[in-house]
N, C-alpha and C. Protein backbone atom coordinates (compact mmCIF):
# COMPACT_ATOMS: atom_id res chain seq x y z
N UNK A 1 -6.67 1.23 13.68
CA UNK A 1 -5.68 1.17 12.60
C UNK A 1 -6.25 1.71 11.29
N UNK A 2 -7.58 1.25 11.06
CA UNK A 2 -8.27 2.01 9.50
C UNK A 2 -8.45 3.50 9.64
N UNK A 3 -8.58 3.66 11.03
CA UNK A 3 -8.83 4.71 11.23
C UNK A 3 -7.41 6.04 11.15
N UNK A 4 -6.45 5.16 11.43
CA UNK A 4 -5.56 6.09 11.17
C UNK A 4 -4.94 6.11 9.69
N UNK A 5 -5.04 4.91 8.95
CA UNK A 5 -4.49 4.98 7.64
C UNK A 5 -5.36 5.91 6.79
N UNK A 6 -6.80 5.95 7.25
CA UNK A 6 -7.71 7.21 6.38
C UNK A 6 -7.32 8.26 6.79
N UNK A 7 -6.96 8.83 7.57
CA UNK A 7 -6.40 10.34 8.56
C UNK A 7 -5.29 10.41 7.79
N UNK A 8 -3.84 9.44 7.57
CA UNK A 8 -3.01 9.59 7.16
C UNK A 8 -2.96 9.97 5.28
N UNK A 9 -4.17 9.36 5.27
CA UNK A 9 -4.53 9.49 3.35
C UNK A 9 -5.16 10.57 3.53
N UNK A 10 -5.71 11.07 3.82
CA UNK A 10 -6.85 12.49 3.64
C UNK A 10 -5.44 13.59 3.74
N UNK A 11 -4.25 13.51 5.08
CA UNK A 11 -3.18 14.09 4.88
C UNK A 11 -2.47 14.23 3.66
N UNK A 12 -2.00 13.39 2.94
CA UNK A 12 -1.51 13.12 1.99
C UNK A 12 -1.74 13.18 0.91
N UNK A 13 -2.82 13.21 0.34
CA UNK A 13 -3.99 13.82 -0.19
C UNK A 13 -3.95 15.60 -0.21
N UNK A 14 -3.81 16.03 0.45
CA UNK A 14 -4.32 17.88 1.30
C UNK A 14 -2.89 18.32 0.58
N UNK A 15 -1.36 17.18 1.12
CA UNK A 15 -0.52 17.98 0.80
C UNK A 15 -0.24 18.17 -0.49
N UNK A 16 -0.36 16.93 -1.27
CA UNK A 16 0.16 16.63 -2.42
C UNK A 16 -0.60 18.17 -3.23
N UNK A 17 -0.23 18.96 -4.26
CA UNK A 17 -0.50 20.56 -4.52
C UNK A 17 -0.10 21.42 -3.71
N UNK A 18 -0.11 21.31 -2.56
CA UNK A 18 0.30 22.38 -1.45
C UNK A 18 1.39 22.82 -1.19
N UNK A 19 2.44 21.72 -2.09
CA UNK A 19 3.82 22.24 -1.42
C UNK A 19 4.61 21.98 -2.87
N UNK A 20 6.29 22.27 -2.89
CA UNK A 20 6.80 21.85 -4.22
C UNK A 20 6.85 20.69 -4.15
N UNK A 21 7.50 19.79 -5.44
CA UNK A 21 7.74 19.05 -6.19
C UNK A 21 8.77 18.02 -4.97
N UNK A 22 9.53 18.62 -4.24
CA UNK A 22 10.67 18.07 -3.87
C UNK A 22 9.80 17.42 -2.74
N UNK A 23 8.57 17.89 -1.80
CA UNK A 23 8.17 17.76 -1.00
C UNK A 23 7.26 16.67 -1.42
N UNK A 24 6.53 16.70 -2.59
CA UNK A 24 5.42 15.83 -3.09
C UNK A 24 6.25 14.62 -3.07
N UNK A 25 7.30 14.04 -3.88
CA UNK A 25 8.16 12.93 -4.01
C UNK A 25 8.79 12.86 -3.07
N UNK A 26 8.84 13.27 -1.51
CA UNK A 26 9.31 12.33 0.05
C UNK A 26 8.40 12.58 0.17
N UNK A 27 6.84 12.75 0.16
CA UNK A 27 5.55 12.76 0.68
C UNK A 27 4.89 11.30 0.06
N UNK A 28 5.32 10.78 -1.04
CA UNK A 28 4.77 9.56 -1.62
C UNK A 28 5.84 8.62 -1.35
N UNK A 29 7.00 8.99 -1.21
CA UNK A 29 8.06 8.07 -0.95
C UNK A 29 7.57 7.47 0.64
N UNK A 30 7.50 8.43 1.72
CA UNK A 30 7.16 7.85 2.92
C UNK A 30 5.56 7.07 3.28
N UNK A 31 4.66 7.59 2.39
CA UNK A 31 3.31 6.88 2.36
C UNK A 31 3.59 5.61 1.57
N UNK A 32 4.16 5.35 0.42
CA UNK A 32 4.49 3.58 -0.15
C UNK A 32 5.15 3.16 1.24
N UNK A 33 6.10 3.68 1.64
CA UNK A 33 6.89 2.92 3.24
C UNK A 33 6.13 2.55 3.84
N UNK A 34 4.81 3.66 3.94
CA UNK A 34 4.37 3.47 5.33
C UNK A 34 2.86 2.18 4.95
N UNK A 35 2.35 2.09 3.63
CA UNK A 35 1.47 1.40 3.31
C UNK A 35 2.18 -0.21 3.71
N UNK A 36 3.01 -0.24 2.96
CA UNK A 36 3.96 -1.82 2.56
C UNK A 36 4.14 -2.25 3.68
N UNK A 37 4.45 -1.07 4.83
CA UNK A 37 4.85 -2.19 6.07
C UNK A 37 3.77 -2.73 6.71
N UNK A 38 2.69 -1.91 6.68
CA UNK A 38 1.41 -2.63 6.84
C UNK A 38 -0.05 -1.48 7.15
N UNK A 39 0.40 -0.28 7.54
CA UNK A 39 -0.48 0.24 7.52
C UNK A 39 -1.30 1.39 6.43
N UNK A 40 -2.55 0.69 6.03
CA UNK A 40 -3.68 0.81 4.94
C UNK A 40 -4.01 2.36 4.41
N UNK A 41 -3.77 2.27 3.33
CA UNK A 41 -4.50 3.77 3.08
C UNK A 41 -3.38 4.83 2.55
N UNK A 42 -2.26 5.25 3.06
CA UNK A 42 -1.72 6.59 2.77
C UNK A 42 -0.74 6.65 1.30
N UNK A 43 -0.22 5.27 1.35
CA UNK A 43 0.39 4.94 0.20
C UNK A 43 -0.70 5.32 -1.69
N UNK A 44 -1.38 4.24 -1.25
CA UNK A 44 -2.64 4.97 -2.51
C UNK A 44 -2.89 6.04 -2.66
N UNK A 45 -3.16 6.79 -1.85
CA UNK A 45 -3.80 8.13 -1.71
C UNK A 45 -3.00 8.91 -1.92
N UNK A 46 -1.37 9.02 -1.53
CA UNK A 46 -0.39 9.72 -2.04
C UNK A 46 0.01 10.18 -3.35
N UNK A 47 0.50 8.59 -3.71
CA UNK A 47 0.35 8.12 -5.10
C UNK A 47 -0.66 8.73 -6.45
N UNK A 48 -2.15 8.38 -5.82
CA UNK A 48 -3.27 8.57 -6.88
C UNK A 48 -3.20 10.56 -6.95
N UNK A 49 -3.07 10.95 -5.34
CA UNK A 49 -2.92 12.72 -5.60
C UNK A 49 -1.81 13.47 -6.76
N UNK A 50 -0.21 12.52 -6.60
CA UNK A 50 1.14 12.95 -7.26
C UNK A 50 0.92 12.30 -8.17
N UNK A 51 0.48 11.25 -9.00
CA UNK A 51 -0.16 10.92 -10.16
C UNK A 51 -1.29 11.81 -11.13
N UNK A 52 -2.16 12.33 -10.34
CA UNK A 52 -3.05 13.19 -10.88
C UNK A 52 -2.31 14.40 -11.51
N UNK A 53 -1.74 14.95 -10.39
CA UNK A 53 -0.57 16.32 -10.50
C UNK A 53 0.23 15.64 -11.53
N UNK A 54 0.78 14.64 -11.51
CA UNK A 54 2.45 14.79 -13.34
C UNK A 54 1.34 14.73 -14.38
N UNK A 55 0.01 14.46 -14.21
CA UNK A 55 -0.54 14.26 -15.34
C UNK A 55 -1.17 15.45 -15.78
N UNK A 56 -0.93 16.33 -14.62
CA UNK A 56 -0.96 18.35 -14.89
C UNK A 56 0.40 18.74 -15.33
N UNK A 57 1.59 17.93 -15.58
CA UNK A 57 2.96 18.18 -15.57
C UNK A 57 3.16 19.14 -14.53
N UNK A 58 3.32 19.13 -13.58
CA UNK A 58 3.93 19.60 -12.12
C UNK A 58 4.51 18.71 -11.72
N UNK A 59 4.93 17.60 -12.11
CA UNK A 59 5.62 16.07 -11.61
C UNK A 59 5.90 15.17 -12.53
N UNK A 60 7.56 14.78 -12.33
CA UNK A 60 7.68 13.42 -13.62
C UNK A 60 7.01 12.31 -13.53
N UNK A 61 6.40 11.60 -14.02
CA UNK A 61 5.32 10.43 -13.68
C UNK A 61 6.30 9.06 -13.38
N UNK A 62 7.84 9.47 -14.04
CA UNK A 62 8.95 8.40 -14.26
C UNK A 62 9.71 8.48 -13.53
N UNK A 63 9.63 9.38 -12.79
CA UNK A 63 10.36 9.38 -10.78
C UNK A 63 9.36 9.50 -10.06
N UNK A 64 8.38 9.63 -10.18
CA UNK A 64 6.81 9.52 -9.49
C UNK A 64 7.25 8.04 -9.15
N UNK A 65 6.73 7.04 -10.60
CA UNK A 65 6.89 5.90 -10.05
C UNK A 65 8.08 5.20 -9.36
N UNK A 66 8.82 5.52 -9.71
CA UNK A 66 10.61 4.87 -9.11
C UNK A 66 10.99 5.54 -7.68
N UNK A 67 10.05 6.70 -7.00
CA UNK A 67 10.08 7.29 -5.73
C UNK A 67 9.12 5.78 -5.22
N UNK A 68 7.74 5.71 -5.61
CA UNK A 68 6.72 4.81 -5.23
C UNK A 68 7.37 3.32 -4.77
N UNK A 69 8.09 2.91 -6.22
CA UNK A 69 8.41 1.70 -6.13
C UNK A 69 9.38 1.31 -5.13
N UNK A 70 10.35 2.33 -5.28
CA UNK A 70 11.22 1.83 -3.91
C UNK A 70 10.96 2.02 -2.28
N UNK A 71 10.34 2.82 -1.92
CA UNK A 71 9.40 3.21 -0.93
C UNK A 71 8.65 1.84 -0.73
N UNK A 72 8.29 1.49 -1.61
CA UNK A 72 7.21 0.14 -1.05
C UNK A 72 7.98 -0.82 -1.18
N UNK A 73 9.13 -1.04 -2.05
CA UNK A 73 10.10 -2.00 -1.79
C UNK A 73 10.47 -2.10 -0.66
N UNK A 74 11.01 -1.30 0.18
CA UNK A 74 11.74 -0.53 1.52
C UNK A 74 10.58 -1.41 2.11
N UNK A 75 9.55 -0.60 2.44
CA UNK A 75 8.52 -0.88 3.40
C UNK A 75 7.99 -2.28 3.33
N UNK A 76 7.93 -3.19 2.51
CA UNK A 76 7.89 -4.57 2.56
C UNK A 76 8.66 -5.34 3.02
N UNK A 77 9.65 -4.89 2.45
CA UNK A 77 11.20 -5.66 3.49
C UNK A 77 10.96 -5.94 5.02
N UNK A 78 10.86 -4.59 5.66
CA UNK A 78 10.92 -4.29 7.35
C UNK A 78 9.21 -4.50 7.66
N UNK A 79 8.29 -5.17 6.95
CA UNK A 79 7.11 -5.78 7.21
C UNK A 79 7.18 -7.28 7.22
N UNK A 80 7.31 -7.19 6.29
CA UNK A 80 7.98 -9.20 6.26
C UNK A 80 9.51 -9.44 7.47
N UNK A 81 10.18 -8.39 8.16
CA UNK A 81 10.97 -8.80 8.95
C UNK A 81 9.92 -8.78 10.15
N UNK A 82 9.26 -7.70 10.60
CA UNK A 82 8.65 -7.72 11.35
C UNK A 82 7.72 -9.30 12.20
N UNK A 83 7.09 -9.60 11.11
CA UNK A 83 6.13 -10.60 10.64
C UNK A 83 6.67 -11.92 11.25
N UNK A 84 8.79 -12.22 10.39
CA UNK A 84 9.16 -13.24 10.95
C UNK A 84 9.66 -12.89 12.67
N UNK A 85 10.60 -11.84 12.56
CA UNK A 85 10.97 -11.60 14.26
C UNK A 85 10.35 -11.74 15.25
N UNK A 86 8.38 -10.72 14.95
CA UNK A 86 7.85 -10.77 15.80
C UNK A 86 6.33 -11.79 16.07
N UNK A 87 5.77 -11.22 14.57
CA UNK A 87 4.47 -11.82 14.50
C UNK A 87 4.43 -13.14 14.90
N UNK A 88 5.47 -14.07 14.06
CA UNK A 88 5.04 -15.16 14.13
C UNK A 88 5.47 -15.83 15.73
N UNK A 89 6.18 -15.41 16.29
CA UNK A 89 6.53 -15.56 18.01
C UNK A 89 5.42 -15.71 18.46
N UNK A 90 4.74 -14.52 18.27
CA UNK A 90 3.02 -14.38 19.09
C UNK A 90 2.55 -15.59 18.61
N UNK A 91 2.27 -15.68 17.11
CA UNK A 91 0.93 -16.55 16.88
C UNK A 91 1.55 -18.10 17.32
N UNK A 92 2.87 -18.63 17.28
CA UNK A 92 3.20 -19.55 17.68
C UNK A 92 3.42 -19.92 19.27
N UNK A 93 2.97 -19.19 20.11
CA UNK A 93 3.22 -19.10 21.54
C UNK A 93 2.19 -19.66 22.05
N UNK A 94 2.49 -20.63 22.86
CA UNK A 94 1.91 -21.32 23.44
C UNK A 94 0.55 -20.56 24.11
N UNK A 95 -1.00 -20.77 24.30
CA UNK A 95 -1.68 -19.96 25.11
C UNK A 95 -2.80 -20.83 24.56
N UNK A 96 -3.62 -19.94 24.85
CA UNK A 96 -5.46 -19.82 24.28
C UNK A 96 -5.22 -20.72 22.64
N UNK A 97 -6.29 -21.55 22.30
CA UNK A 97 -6.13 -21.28 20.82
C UNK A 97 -4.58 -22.21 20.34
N UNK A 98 -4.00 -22.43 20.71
CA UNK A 98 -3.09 -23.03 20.20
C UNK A 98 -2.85 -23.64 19.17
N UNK A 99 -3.18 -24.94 18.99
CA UNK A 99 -3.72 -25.77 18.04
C UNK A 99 -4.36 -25.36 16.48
N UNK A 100 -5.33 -24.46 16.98
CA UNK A 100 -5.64 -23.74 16.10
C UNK A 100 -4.85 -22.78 15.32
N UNK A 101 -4.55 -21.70 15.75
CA UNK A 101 -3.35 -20.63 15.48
C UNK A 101 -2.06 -21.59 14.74
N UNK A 102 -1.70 -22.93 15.17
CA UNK A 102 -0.52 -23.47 14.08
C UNK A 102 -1.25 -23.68 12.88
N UNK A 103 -2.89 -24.38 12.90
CA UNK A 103 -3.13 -25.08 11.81
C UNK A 103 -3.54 -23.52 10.61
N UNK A 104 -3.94 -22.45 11.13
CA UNK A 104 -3.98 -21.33 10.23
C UNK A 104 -2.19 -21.31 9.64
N UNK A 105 -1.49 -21.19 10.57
CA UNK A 105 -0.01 -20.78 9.65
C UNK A 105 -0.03 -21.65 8.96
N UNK A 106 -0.48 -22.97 9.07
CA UNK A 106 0.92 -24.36 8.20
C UNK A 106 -0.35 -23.93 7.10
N UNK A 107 -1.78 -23.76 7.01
CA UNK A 107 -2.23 -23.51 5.98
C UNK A 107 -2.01 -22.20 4.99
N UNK A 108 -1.32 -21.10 5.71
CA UNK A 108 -1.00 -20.22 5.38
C UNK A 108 0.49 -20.14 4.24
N UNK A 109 1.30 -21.35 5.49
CA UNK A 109 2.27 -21.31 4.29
C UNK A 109 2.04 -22.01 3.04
N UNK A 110 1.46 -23.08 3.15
CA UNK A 110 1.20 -23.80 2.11
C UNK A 110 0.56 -22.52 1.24
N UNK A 111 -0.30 -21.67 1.32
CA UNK A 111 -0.41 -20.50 0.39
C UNK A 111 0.28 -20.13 -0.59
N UNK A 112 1.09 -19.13 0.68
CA UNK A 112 1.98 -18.74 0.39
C UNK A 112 3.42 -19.59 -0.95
N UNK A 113 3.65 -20.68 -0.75
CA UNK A 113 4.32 -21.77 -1.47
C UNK A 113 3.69 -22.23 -2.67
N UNK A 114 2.88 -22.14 -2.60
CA UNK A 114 1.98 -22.26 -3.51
C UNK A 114 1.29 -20.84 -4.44
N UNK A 115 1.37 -19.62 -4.31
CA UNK A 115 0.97 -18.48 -5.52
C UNK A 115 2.36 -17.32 -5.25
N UNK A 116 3.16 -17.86 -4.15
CA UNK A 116 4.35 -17.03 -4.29
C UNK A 116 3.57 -15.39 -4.43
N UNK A 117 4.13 -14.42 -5.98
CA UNK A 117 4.00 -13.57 -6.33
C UNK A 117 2.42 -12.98 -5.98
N UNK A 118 1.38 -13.97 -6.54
CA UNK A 118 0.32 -13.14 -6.05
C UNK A 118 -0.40 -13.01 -4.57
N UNK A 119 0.29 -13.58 -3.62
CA UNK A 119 -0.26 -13.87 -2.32
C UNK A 119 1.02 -12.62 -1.65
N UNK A 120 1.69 -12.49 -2.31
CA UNK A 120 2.93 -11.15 -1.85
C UNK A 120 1.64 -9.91 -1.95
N UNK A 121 1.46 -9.77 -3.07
CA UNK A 121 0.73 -9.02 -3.75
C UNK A 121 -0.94 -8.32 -2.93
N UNK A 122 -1.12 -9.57 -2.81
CA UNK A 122 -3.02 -9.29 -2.33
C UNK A 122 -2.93 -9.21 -0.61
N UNK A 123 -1.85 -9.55 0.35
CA UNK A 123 -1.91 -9.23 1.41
C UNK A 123 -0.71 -8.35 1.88
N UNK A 124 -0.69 -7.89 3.50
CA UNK A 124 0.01 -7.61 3.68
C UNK A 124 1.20 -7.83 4.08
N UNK A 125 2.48 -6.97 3.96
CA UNK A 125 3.40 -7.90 4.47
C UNK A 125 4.05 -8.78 4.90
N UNK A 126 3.89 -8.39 6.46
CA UNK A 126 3.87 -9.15 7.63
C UNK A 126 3.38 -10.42 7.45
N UNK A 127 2.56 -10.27 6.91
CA UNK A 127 1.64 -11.51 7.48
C UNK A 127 2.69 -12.56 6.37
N UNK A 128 3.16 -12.24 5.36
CA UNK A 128 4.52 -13.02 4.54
C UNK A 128 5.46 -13.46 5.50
N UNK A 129 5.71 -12.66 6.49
CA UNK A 129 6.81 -12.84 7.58
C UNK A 129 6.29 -14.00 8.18
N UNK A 130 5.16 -13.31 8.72
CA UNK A 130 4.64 -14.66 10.20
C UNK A 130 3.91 -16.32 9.28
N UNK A 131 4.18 -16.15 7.63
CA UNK A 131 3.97 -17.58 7.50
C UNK A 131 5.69 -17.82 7.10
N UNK A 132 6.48 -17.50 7.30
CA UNK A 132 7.50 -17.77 7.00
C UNK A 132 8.06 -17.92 5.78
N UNK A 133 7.38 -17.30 4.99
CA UNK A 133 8.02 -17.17 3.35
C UNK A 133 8.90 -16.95 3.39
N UNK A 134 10.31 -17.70 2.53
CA UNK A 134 11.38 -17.38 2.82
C UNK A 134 12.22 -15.95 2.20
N UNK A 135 13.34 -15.33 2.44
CA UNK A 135 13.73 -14.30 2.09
C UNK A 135 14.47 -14.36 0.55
N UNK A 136 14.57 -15.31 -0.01
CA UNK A 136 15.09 -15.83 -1.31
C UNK A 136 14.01 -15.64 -2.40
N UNK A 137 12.66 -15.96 -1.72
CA UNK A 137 11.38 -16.09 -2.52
C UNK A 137 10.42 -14.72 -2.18
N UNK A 138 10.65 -14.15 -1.32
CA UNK A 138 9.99 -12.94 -0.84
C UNK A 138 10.40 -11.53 -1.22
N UNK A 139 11.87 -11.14 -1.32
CA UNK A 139 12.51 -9.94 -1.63
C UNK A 139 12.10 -9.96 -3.38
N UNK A 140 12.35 -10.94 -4.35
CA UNK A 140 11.77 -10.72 -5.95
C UNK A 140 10.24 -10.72 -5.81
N UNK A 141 9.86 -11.10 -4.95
CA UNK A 141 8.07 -10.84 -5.08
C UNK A 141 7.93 -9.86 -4.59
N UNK A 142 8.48 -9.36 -3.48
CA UNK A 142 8.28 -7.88 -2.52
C UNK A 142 8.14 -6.93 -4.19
N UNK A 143 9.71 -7.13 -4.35
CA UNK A 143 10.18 -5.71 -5.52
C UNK A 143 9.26 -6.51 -6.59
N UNK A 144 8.45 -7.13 -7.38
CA UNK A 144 8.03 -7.32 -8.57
C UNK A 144 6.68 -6.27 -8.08
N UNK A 145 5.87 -7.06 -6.51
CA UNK A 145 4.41 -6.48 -6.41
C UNK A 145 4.84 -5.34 -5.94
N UNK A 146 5.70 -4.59 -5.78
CA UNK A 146 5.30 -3.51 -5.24
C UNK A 146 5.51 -2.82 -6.71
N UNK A 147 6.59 -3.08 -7.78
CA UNK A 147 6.79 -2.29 -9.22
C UNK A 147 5.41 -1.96 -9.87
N UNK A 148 4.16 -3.39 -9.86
CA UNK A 148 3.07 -3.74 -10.26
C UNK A 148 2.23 -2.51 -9.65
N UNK A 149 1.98 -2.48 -7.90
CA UNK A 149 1.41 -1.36 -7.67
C UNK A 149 1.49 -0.07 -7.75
N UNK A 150 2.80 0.54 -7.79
CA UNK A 150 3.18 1.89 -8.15
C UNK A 150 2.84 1.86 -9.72
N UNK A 151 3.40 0.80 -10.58
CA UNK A 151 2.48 1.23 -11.61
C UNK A 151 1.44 1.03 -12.00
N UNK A 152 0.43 0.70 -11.49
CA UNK A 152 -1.12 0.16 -11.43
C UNK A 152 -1.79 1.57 -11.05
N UNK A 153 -1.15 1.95 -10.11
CA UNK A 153 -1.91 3.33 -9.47
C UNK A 153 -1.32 4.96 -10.08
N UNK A 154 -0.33 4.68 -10.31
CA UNK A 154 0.63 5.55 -10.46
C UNK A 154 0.17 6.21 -11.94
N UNK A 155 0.16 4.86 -12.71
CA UNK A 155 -0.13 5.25 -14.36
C UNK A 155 -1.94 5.46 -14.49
N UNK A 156 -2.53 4.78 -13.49
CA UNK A 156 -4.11 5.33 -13.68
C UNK A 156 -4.48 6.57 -13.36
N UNK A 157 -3.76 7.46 -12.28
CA UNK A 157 -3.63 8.72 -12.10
C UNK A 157 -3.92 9.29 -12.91
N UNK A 158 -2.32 8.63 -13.71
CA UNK A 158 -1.63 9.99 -14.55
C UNK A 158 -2.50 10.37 -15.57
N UNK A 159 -2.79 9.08 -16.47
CA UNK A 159 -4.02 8.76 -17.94
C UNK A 159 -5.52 9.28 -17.02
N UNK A 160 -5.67 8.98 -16.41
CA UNK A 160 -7.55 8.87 -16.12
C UNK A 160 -7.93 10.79 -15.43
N UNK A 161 -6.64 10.29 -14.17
CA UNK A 161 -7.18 11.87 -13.17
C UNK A 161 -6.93 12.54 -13.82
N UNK A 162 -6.69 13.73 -14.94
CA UNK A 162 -6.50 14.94 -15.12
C UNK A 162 -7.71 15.49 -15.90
N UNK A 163 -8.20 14.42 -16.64
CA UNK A 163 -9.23 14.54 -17.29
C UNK A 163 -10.58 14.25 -16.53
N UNK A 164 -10.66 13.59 -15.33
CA UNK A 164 -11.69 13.79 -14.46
C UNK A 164 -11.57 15.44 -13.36
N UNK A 165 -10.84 15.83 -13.11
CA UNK A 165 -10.42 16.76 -12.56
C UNK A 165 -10.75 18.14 -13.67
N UNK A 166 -10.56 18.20 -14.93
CA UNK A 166 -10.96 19.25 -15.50
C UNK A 166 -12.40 19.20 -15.71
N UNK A 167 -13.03 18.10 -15.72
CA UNK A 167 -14.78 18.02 -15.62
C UNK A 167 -14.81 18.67 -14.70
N UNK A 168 -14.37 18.19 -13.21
CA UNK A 168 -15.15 18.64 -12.03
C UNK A 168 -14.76 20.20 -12.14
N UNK A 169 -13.38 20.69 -12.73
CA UNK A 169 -12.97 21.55 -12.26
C UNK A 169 -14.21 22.88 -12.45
N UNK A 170 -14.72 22.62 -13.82
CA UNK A 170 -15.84 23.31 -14.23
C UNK A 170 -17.51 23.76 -13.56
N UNK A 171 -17.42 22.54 -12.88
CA UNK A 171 -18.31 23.07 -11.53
C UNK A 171 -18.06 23.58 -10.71
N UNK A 172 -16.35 23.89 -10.38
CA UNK A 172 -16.05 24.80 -9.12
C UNK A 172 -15.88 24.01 -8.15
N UNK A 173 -15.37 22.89 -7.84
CA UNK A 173 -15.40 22.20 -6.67
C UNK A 173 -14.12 20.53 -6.40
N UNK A 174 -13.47 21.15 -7.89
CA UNK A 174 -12.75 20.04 -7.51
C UNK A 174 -11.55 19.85 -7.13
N UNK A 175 -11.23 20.47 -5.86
CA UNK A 175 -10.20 19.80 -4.74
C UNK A 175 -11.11 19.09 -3.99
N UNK A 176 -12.30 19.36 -3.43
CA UNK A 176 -12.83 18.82 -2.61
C UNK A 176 -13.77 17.38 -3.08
N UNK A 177 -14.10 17.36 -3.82
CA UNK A 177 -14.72 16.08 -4.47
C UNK A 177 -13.81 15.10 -5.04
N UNK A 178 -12.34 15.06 -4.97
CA UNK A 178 -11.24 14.79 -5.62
C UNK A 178 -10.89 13.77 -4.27
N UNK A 179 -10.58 14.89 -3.26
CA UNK A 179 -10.25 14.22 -1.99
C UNK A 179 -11.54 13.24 -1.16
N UNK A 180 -12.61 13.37 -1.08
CA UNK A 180 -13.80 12.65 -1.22
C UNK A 180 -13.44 11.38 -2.28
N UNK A 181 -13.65 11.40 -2.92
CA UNK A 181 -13.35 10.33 -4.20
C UNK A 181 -12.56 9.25 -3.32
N UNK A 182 -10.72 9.65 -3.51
CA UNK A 182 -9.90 9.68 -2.95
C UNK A 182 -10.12 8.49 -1.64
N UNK A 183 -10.13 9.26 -0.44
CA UNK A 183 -10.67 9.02 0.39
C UNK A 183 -11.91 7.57 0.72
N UNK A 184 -12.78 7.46 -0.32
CA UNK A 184 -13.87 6.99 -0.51
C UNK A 184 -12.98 5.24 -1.33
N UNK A 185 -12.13 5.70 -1.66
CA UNK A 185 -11.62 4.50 -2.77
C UNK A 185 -10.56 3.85 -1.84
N UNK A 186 -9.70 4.95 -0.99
CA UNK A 186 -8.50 4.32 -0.28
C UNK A 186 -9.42 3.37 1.07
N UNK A 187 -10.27 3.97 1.34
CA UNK A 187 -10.98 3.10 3.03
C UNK A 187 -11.59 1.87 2.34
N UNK A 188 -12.25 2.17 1.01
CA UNK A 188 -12.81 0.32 0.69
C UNK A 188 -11.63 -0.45 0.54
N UNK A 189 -10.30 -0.08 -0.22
CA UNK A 189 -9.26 -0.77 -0.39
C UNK A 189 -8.72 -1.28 0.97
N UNK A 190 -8.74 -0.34 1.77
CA UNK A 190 -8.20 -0.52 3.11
C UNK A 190 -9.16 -1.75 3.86
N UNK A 191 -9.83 -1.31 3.70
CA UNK A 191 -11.47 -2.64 4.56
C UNK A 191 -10.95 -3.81 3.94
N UNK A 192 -10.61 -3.52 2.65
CA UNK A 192 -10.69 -5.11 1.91
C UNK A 192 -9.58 -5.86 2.48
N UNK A 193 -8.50 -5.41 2.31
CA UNK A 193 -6.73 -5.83 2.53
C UNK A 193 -6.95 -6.03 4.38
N UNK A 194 -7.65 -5.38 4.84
CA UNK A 194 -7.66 -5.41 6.28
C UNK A 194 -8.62 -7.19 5.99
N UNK A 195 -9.22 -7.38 5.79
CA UNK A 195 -10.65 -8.28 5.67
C UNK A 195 -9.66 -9.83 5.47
N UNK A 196 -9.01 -9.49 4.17
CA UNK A 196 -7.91 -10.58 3.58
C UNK A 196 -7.09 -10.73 4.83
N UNK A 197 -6.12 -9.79 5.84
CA UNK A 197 -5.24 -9.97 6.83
C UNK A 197 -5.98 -10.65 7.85
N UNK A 198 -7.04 -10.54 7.98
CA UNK A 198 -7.57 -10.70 9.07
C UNK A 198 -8.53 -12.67 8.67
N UNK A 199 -8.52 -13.12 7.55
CA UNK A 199 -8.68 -14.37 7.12
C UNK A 199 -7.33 -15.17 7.18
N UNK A 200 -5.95 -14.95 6.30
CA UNK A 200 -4.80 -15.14 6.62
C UNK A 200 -4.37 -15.78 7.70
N UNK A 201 -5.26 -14.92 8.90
CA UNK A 201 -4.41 -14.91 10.50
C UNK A 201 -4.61 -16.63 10.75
């Protein structure tokens, strides 16, 4: 799975410059989808590439983010459905482990019930689903953390990358040390959020 969310960011990454404007904004729109529902990596990396670019003005930074935000709105939704439909079936099914596997959820929800917004925020989806956060308390946290991350990433792009990018540009090498960077920032993020899902369980 890390392995494909870095493949999918290094993609996303390559395209973002490569193609127009119309293509860059459903290229970040489907990477927030595809981050939120649970898999690591392409969403950032989209984002931080079409962030860098409006901050070259080749891109509005103010449909940059409102492509981002709803994209990860979207993709949280059908992660947290996932989570209740399916996840939590599994982890509640009778087998191996039993006992155990309830006392992680009931501690999970209590989490969850307890930081609401920032426990939306620091894990993934699903895993909102399979403690059963309800959909009353989950859809305003979905859309608040995902507004928070499109603009967390979105606006550091825009301010920070253009002006690191004309340094490198001066040595001659910066698409490729950009995507390195890139790359290098989305897999620790990814390890981490994977690390947190995988405590959660």
């Amino acid at each position: 799975m890390r392995r494909a969310g870095l493949g999918l960011a290094t993609l996303a990454v390559l395209q973002i410059h490569a193609r127009g404007p119309g293509i860059d904004y459903v290229g970040v729109l489907a990477a927030s989808f595809a981050s939120w529902v649970g898999l690591p990596g392409p969403g950032e990396a989209a984002l931080v590439a079409a962030g860098i670019s409006a901050g070259h003005h080749r891109l509005d930074i103010s449909a940059l983010i409102a492509v981002a935000w709803v994209g990860a709105t979207a993709g949280g939704m059908l992660g947290w459905l996932v989570g209740v439909r399916a996840g939590r079936g599994v982890l509640t099914a009778p087998g191996p482990l039993h006992r155990l596997r309830l006392g992680l959820i009931e501690r999970g929800e209590r989490f969850y019930d307890r930081y609401g917004l920032v426990a939306v925020l620091i894990t993934p989806s699903w895993i909102a689903g399979i403690h059963n956060m309800r959909l009353s308390r989950y859809a305003p946290a979905n859309a608040v953390s995902a507004l928070l991350w499109a603009l967390g990433w979105g606006l550091a792009a825009y301010y920070v990358g253009p002006s690191i990018t004309d340094v490198i540009a001066d040595a001659g090498s910066a698409r490729w040390l950009i995507v390195i960077a890139v790359v290098v920032v989305v897999g620790t993020i990814a390890l981490m959020r994977h690390r947190r899902s995988v405590r959660g369980r």
